[in-house]
PDB file of N, CA and C in Angstrom:
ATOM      1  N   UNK A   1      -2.494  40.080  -7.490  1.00  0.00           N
ATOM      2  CA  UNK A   1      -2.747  38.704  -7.103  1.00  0.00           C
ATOM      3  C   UNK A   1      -1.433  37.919  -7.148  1.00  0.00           C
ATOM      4  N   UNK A   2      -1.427  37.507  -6.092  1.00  0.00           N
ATOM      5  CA  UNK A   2      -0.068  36.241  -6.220  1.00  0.00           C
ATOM      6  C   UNK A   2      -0.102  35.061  -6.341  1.00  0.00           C
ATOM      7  N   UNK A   3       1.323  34.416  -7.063  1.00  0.00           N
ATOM      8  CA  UNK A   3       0.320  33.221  -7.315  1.00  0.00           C
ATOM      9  C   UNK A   3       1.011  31.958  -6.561  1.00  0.00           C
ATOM     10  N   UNK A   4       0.221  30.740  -6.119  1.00  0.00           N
ATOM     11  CA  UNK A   4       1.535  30.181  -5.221  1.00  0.00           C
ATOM     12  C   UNK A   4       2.201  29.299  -5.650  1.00  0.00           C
ATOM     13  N   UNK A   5       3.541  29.698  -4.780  1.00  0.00           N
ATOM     14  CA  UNK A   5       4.631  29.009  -5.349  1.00  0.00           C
ATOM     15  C   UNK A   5       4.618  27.456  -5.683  1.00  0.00           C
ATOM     16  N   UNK A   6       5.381  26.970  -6.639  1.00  0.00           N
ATOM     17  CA  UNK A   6       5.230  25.096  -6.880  1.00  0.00           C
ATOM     18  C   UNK A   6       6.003  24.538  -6.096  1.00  0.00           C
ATOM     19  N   UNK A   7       4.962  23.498  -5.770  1.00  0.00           N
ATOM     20  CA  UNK A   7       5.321  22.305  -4.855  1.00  0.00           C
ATOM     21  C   UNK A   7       6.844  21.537  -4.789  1.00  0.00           C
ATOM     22  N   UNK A   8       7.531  21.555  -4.111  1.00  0.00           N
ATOM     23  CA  UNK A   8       8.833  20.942  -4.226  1.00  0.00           C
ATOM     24  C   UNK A   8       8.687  19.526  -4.634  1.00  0.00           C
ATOM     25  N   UNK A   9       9.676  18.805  -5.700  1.00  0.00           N
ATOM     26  CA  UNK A   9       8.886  17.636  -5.911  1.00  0.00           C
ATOM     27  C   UNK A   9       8.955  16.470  -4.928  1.00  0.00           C
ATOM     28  N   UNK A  10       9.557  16.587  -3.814  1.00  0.00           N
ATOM     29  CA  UNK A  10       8.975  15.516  -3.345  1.00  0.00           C
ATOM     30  C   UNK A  10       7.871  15.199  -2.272  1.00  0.00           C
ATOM     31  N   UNK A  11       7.149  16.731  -2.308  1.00  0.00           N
ATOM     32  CA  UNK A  11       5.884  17.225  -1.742  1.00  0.00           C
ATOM     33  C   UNK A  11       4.892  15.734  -2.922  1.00  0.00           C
ATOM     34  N   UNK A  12       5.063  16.325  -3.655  1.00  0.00           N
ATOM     35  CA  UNK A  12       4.559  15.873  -4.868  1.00  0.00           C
ATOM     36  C   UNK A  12       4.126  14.348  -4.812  1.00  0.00           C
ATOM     37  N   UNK A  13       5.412  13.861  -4.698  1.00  0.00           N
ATOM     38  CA  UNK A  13       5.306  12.393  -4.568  1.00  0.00           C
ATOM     39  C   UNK A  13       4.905  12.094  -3.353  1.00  0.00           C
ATOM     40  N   UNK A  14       4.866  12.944  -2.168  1.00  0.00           N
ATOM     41  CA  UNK A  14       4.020  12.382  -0.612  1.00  0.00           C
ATOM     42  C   UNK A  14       2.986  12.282  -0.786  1.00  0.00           C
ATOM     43  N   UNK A  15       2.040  13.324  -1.279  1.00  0.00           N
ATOM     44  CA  UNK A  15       1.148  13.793  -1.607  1.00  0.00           C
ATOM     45  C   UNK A  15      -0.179  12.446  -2.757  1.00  0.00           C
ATOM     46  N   UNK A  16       0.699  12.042  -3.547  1.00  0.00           N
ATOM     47  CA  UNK A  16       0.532  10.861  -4.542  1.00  0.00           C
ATOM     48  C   UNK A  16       0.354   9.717  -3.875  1.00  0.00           C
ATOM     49  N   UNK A  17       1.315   9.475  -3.244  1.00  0.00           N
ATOM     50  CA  UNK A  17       1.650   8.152  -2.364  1.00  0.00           C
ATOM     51  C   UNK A  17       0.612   8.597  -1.114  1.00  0.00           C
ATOM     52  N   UNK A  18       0.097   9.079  -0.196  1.00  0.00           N
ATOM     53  CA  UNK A  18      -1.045   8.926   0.370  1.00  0.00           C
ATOM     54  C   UNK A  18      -2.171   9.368  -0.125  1.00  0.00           C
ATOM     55  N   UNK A  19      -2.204   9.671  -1.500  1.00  0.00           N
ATOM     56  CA  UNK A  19      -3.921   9.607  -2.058  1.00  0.00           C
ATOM     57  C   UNK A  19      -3.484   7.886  -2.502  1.00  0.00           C
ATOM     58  N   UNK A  20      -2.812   7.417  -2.483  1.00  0.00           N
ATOM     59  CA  UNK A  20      -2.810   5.758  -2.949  1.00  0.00           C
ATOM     60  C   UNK A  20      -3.133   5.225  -1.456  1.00  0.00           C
ATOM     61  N   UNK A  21      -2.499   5.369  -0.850  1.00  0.00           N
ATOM     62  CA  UNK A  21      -3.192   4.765   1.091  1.00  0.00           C
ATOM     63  C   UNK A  21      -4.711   5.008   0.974  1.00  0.00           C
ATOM     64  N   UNK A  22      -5.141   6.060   0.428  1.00  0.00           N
ATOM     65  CA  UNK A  22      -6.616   6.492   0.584  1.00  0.00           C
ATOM     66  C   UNK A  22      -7.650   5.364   0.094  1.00  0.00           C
ATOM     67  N   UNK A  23      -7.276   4.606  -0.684  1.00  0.00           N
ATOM     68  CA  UNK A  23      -7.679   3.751  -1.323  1.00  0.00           C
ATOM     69  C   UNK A  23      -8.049   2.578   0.113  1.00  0.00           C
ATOM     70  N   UNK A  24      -9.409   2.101   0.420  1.00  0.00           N
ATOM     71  CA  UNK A  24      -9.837   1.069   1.103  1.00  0.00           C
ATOM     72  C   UNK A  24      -9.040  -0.513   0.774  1.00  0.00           C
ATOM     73  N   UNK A  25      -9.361  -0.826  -0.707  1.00  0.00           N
ATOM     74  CA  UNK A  25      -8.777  -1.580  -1.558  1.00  0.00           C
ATOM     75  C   UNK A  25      -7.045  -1.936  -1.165  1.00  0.00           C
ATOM     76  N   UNK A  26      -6.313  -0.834  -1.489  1.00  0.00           N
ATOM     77  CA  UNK A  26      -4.954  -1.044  -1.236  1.00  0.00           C
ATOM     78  C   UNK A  26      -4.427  -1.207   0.036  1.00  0.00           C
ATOM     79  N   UNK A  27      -5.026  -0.599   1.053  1.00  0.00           N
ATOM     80  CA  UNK A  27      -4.788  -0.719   1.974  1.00  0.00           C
ATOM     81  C   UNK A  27      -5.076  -1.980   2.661  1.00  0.00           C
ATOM     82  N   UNK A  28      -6.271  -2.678   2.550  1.00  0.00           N
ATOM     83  CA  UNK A  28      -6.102  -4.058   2.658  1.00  0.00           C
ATOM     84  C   UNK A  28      -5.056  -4.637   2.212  1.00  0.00           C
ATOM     85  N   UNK A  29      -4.953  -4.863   0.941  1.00  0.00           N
ATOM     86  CA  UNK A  29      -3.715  -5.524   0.211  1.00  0.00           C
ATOM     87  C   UNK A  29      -2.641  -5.232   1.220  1.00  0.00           C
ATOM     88  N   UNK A  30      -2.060  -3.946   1.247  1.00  0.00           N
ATOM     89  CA  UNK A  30      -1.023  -3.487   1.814  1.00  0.00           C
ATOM     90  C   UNK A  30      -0.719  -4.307   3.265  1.00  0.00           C
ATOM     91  N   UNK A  31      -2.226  -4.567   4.093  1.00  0.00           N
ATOM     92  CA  UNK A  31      -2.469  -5.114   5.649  1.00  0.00           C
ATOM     93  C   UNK A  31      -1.990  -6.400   5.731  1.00  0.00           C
ATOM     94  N   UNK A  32      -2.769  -7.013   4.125  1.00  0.00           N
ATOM     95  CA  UNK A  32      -2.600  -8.593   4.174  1.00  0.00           C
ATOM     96  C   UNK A  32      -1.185  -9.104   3.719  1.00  0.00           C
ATOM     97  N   UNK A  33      -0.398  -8.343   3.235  1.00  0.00           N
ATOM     98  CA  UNK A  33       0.800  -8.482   2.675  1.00  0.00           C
ATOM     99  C   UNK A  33       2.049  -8.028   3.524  1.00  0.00           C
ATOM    100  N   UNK A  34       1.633  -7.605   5.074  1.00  0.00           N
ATOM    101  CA  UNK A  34       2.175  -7.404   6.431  1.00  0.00           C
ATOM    102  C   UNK A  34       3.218  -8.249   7.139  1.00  0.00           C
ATOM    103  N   UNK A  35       2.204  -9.801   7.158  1.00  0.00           N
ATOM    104  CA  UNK A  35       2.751 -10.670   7.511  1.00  0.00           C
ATOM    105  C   UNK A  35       3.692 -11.426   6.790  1.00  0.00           C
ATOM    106  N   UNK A  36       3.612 -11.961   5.720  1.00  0.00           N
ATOM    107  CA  UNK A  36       4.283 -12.488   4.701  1.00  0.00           C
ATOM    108  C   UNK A  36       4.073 -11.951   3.472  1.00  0.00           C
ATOM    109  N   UNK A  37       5.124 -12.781   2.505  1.00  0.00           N
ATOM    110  CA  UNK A  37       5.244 -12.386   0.660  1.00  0.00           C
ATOM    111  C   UNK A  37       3.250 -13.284   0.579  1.00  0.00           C
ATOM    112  N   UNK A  38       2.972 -12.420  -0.658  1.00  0.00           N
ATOM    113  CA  UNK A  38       1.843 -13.272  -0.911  1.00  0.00           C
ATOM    114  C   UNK A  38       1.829 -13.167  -2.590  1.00  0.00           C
ATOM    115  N   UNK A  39       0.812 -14.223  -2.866  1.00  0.00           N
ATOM    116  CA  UNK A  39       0.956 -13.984  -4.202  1.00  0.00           C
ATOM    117  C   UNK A  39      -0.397 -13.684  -5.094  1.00  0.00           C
ATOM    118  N   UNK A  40      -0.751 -12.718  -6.326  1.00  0.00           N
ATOM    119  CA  UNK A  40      -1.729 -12.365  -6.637  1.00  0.00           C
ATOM    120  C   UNK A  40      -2.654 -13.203  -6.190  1.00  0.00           C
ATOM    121  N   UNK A  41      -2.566 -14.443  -6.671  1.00  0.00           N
ATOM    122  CA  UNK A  41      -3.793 -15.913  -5.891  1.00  0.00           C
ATOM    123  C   UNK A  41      -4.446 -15.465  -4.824  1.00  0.00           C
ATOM    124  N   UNK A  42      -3.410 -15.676  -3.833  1.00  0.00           N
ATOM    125  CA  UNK A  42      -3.264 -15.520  -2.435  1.00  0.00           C
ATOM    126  C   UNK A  42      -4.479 -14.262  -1.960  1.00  0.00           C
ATOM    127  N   UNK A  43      -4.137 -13.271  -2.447  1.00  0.00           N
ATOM    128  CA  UNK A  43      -4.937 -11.871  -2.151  1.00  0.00           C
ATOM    129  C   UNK A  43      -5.785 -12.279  -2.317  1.00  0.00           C
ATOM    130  N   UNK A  44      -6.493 -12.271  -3.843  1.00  0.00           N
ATOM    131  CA  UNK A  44      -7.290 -12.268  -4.458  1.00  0.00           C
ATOM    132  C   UNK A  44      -8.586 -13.208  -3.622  1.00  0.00           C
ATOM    133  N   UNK A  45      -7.961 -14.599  -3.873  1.00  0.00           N
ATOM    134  CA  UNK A  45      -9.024 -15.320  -2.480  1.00  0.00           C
ATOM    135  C   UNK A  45      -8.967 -14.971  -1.047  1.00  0.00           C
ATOM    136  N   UNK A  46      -7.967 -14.467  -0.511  1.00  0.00           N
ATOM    137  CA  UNK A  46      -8.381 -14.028   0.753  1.00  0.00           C
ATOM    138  C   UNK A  46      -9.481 -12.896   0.921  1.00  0.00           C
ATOM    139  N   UNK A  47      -9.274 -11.718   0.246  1.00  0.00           N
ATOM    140  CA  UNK A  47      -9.720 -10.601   0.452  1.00  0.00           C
ATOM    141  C   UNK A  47     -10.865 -10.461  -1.011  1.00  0.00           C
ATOM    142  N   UNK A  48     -11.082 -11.523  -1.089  1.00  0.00           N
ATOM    143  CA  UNK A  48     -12.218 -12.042  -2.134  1.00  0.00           C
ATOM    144  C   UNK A  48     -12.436 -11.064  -2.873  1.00  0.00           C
ATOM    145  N   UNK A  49     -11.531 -10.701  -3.648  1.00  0.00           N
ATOM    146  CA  UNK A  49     -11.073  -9.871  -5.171  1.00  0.00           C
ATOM    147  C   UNK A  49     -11.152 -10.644  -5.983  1.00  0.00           C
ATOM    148  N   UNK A  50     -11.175 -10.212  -7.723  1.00  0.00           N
ATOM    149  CA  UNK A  50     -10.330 -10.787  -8.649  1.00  0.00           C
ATOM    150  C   UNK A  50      -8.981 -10.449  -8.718  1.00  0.00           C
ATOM    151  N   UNK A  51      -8.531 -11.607  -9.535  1.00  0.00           N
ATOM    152  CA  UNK A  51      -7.129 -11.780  -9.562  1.00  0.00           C
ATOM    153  C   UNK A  51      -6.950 -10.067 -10.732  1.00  0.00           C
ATOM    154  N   UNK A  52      -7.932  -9.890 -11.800  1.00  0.00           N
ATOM    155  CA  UNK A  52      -7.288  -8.545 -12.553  1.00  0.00           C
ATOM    156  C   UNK A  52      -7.070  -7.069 -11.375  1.00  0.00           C
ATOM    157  N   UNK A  53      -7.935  -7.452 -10.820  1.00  0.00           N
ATOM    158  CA  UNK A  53      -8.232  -5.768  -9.595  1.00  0.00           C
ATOM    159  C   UNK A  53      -7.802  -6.050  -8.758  1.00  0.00           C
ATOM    160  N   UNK A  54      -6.873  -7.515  -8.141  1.00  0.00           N
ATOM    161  CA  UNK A  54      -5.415  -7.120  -7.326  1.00  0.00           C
ATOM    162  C   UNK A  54      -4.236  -6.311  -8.174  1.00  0.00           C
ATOM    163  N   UNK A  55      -4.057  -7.321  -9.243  1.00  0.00           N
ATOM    164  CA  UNK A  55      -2.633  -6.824 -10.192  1.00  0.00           C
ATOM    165  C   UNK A  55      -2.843  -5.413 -10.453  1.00  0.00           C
ATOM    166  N   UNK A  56      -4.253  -5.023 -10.766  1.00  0.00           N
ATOM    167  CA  UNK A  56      -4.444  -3.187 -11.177  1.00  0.00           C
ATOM    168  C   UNK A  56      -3.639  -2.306  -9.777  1.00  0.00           C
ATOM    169  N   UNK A  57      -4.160  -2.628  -8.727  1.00  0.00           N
ATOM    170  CA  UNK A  57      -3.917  -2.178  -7.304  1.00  0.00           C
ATOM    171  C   UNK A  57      -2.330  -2.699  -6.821  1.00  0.00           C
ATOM    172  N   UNK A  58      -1.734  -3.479  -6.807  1.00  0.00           N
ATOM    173  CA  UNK A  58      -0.391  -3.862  -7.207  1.00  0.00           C
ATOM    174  C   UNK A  58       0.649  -3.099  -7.739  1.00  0.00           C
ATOM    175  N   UNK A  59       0.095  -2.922  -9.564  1.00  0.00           N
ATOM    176  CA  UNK A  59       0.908  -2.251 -10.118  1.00  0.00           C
ATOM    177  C   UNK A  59       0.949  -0.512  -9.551  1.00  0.00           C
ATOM    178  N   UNK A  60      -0.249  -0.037  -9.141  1.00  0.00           N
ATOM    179  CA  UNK A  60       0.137   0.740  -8.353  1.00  0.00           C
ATOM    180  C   UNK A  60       1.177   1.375  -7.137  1.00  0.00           C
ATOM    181  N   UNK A  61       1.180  -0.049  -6.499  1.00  0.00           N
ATOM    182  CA  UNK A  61       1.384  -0.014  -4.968  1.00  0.00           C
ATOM    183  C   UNK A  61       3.093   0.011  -5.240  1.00  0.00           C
ATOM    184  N   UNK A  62       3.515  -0.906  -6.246  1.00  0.00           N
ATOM    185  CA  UNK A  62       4.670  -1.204  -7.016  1.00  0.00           C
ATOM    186  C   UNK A  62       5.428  -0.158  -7.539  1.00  0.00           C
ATOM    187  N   UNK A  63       4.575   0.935  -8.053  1.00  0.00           N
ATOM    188  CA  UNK A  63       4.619   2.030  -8.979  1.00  0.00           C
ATOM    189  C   UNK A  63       5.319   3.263  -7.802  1.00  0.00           C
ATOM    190  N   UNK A  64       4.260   3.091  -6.811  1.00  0.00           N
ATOM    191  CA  UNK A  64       4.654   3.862  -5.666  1.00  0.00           C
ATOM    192  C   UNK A  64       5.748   3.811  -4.663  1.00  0.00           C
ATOM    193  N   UNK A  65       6.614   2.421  -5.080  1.00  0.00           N
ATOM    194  CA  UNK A  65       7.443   1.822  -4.326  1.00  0.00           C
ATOM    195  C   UNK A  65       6.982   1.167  -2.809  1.00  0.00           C
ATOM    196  N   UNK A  66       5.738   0.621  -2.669  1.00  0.00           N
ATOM    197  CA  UNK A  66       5.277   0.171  -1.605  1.00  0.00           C
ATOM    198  C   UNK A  66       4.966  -1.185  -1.199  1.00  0.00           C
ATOM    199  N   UNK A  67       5.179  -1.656  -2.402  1.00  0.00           N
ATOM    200  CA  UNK A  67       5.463  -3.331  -2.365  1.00  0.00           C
ATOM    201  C   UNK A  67       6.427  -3.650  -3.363  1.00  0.00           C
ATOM    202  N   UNK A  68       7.221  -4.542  -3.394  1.00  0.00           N
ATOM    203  CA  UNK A  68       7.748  -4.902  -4.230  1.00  0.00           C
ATOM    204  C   UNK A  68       7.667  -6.365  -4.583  1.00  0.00           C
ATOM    205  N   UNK A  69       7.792  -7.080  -5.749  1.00  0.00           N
ATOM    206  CA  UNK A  69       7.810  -8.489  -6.618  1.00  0.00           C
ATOM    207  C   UNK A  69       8.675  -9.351  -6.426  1.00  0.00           C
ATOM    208  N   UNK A  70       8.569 -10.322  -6.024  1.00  0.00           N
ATOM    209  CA  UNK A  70      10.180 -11.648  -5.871  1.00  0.00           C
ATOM    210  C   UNK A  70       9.392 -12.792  -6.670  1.00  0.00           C
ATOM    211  N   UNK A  71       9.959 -12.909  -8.248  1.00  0.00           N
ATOM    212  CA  UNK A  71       9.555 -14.244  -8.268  1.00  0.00           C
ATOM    213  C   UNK A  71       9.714 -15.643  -8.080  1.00  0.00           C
ATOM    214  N   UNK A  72       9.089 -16.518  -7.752  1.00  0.00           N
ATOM    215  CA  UNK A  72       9.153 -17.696  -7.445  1.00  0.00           C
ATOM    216  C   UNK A  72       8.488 -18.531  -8.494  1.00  0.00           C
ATOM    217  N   UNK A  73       9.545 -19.419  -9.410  1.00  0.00           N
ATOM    218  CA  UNK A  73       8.600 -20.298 -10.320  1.00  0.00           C
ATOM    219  C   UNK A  73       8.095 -19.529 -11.133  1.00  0.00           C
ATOM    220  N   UNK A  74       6.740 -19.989 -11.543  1.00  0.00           N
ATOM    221  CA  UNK A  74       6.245 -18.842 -12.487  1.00  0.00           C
ATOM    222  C   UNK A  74       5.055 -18.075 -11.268  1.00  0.00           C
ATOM    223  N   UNK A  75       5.449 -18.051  -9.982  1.00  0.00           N
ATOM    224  CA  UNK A  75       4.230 -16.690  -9.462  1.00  0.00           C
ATOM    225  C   UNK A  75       5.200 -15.924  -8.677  1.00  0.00           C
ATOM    226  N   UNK A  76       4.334 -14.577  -8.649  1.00  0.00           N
ATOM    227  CA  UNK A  76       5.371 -13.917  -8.580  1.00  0.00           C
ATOM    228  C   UNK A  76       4.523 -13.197  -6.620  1.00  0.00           C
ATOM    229  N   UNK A  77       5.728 -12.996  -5.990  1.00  0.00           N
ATOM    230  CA  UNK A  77       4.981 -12.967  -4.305  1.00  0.00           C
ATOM    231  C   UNK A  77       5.195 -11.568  -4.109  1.00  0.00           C
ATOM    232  N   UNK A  78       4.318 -10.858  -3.358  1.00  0.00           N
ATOM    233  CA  UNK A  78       3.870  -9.473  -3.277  1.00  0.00           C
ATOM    234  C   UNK A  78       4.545  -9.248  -1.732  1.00  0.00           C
ATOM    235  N   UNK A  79       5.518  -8.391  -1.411  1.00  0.00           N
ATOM    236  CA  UNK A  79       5.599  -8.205   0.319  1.00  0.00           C
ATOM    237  C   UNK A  79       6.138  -6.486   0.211  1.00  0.00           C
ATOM    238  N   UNK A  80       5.869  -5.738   1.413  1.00  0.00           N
ATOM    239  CA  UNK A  80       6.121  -4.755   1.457  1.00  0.00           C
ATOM    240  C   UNK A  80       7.447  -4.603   1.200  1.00  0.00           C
ATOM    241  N   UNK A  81       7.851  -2.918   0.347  1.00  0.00           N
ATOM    242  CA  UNK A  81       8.984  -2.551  -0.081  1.00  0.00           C
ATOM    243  C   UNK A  81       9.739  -2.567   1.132  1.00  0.00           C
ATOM    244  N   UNK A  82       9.810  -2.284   2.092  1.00  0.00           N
ATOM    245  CA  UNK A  82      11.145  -2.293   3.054  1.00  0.00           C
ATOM    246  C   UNK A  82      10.519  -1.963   4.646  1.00  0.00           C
ATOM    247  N   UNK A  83      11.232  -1.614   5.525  1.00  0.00           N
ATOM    248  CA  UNK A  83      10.682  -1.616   6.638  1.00  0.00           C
ATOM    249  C   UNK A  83       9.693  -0.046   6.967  1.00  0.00           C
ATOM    250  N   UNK A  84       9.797   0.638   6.378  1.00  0.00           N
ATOM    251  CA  UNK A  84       9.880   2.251   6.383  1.00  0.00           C
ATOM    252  C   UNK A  84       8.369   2.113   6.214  1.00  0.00           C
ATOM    253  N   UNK A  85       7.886   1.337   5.346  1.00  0.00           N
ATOM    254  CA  UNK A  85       6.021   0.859   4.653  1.00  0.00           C
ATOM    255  C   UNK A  85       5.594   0.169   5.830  1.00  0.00           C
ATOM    256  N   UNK A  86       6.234  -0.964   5.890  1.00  0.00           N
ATOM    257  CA  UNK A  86       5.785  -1.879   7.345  1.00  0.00           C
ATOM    258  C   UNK A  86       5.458  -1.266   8.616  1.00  0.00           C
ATOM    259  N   UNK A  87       6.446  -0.485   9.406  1.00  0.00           N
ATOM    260  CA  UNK A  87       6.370   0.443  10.415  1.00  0.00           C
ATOM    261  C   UNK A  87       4.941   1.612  10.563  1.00  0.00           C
ATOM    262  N   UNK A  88       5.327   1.744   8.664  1.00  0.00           N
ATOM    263  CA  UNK A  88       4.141   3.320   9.187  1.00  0.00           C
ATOM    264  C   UNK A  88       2.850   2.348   9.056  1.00  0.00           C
ATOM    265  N   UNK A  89       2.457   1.244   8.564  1.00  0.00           N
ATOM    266  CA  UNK A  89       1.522   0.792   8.518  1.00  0.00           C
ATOM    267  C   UNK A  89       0.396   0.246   9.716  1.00  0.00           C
ATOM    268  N   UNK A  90       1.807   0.119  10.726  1.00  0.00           N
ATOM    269  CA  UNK A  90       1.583  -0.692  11.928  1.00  0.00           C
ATOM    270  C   UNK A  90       1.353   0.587  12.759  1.00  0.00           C
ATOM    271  N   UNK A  91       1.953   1.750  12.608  1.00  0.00           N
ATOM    272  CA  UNK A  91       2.178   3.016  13.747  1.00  0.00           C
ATOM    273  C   UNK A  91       0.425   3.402  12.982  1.00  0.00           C
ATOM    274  N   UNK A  92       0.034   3.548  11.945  1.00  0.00           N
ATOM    275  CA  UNK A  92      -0.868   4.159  11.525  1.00  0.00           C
ATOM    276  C   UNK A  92      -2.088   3.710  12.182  1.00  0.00           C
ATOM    277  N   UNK A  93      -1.942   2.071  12.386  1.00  0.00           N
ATOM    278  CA  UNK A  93      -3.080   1.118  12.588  1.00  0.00           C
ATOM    279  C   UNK A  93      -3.352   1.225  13.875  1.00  0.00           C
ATOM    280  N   UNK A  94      -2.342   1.121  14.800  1.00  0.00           N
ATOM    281  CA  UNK A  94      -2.055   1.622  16.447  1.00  0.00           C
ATOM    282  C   UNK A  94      -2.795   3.027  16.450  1.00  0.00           C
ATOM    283  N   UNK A  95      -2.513   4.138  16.092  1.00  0.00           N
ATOM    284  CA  UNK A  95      -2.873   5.423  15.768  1.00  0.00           C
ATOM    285  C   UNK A  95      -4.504   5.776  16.042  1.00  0.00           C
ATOM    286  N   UNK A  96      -4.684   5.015  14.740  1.00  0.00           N
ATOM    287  CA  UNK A  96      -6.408   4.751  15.041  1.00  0.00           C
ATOM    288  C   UNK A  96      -7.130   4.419  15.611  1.00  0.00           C
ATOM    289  N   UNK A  97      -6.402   3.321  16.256  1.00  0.00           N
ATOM    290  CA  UNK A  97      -7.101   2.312  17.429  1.00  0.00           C
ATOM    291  C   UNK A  97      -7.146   3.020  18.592  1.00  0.00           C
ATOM    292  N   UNK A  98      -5.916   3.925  19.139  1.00  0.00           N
ATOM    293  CA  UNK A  98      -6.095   5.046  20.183  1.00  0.00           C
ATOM    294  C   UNK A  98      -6.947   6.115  20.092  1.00  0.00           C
ATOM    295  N   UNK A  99      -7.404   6.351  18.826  1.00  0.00           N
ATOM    296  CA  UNK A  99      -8.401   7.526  18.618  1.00  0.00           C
ATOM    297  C   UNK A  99      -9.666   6.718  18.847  1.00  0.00           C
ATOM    298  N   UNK A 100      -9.903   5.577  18.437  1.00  0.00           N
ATOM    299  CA  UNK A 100     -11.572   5.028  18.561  1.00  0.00           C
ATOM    300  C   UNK A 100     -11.406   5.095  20.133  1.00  0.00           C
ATOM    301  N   UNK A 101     -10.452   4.094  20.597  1.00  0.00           N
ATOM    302  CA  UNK A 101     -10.637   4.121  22.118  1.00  0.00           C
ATOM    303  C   UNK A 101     -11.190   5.533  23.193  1.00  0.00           C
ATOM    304  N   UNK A 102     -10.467   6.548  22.442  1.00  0.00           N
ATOM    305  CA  UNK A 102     -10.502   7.710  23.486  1.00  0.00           C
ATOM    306  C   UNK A 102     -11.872   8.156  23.341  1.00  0.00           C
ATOM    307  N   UNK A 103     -12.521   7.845  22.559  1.00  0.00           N
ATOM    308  CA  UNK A 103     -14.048   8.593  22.008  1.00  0.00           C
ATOM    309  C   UNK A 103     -15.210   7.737  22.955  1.00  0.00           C
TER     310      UNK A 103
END
């Protein structure tokens, strides 16, 4: 029996980072945080959350390098880590929309 070989690590971390996309939850966040910085508030009443189960989903997204924190005052504004998140978010969303269409 053979046994298979281990994952290179940054299999690892792809792998991590889209079971976090998998999430319905984050991925909103991720959608609404597209256009502009937002701030826990902000989410939370838009996408009619609590303010604790944005920050849980946050520190994730944060964790994963997929948003990052700028504070302002004492709140602190949520916008995607860099363009690389933004892009695939938008190519992903396009993506789908061509698959419903073709069906």
């Amino acid at each position: 029996m053979t046994s298979t070989p281990p994952l290179p690590p940054e299999l690892t971390v792809l792998a991590e980072t889209f079971r976090l996309l998998g999430d319905p939850t984050r991925l909103r966040i991720l959608l609404f945080c597209l256009e502009a910085p937002r701030s826990v508030g902000d989410i939370a009443a838009s996408l009619d959350l609590s303010q604790s189960l944005v920050s849980h989903h946050l520190r994730l997204l944060r964790g994963a390098r997929l948003v990052r924190g700028n504070r302002q005052a004492k709140q602190i504004f949520y916008e995607l880590a860099d363009k690389h998140v933004s892009d695939m978010l938008v190519d992903m969303t396009h993506h789908v929309g061509e698959e419903s269409a073709e069906d």
